[in-house]
C-alpha atoms as a PDB file:
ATOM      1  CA  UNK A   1     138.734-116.265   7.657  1.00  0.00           C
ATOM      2  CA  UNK A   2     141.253-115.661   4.679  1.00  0.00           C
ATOM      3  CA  UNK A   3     139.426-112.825   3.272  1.00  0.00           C
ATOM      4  CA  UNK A   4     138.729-111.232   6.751  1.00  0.00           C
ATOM      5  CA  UNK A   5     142.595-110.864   6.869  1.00  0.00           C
ATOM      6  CA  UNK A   6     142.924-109.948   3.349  1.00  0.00           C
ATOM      7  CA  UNK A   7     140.764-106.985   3.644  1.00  0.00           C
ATOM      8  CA  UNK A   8     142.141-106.024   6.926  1.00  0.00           C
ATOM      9  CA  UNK A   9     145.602-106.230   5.536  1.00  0.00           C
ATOM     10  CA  UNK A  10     144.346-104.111   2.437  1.00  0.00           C
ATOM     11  CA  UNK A  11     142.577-101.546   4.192  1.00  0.00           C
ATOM     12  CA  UNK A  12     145.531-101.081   6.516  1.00  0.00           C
ATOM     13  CA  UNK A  13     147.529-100.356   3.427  1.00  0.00           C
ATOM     14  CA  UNK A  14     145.270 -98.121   2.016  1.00  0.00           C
ATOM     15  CA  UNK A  15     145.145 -96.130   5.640  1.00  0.00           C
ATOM     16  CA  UNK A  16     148.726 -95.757   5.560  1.00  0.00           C
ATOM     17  CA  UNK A  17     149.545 -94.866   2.121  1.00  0.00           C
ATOM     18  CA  UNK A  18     146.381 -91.959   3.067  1.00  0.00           C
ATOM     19  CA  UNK A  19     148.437 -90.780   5.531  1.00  0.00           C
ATOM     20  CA  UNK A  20     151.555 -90.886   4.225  1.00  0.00           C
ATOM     21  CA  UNK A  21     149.940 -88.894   1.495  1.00  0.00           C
ATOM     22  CA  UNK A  22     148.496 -86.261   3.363  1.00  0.00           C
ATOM     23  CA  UNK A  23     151.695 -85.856   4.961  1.00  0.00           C
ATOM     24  CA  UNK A  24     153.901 -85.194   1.440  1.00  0.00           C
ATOM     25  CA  UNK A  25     155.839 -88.553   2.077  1.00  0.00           C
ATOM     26  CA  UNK A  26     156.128 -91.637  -0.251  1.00  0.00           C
ATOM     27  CA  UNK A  27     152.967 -94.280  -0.229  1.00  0.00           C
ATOM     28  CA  UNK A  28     153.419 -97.292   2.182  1.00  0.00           C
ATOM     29  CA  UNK A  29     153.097-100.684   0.952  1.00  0.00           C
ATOM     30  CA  UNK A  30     153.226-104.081   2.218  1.00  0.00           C
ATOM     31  CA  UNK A  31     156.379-106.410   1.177  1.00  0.00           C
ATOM     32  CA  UNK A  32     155.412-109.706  -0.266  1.00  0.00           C
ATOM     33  CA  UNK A  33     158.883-111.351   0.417  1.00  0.00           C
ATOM     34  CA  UNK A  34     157.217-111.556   3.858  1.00  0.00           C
ATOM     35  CA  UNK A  35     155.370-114.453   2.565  1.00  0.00           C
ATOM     36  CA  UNK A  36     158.308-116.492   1.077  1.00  0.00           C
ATOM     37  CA  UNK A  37     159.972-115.788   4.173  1.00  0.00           C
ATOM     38  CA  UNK A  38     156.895-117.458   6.052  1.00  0.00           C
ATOM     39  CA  UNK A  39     156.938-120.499   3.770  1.00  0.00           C
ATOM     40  CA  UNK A  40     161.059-120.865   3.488  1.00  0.00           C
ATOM     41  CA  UNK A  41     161.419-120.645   7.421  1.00  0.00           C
ATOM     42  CA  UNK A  42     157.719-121.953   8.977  1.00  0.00           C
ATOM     43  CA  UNK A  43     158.243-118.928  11.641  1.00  0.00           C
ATOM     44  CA  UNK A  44     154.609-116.867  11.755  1.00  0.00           C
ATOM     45  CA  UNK A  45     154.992-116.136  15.176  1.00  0.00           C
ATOM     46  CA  UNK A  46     154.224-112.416  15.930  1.00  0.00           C
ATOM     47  CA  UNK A  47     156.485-112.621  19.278  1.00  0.00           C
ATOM     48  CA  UNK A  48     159.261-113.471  16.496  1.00  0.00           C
ATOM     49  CA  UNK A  49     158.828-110.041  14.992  1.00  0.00           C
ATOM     50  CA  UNK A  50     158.522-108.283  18.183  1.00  0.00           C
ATOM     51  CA  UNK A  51     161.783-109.639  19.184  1.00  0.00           C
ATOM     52  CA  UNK A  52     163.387-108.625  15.817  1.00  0.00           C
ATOM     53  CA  UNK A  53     161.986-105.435  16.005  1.00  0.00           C
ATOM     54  CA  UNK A  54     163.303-104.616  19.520  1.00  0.00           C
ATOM     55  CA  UNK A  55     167.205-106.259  18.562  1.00  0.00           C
ATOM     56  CA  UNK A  56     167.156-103.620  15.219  1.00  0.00           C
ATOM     57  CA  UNK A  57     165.809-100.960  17.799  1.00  0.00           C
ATOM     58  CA  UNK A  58     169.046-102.049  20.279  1.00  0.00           C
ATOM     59  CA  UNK A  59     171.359-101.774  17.064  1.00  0.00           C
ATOM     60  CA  UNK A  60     170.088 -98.704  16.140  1.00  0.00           C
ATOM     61  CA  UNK A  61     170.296 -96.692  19.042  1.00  0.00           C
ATOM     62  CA  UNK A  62     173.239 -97.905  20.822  1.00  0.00           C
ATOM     63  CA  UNK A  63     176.455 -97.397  19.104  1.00  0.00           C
ATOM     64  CA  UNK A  64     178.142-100.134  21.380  1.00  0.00           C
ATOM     65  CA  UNK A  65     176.014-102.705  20.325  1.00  0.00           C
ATOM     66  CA  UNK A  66     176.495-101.114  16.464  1.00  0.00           C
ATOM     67  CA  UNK A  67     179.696-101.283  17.093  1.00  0.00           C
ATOM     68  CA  UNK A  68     179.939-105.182  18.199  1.00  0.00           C
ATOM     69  CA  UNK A  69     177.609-106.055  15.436  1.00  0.00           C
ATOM     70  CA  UNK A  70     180.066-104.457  12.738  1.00  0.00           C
ATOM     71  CA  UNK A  71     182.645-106.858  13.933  1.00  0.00           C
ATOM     72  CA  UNK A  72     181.311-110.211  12.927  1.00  0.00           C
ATOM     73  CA  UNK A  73     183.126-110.866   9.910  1.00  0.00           C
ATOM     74  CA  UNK A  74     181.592-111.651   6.566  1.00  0.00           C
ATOM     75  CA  UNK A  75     180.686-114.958   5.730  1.00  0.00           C
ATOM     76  CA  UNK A  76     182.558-117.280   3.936  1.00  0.00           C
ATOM     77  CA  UNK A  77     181.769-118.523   0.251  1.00  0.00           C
END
């Protein structure tokens, strides 16, 4: 099962950095603090990433929401 989603993961890799090649753009590569992440947090849910993905995609496109996220202040140390 492991090595299943090893090469999957690998060959996906290797399809994008192909295209991104072809294309004159910098290769694309997987980032292993993904996997420290997993481990520090126990979260490996993909509906967890969807959800992140779709708040970034709010932030980024909406300047009100921008906007309300720029004024949470710093946290203290």
């Amino acid at each position: 099962y492991f090595s299943n989603r090893l090469s999957g993961g690998l060959l996906g890799d290797f399809a994008g950095s192909l295209i991104a090649g072809c294309l004159n753009s910098l290769p694309v590569t997987t980032y292993s603090q993904n996997n420290g992440l997993i481990s520090l947090t126990g979260i490996s849910d993909r509906r967890i990433g969807y959800i992140v993905a779709g708040e970034l995609l709010l932030i980024g496109l909406c300047s009100k929401v921008t906007a309300l996220m720029q004024l949470i202040p710093p946290p203290c140390y």
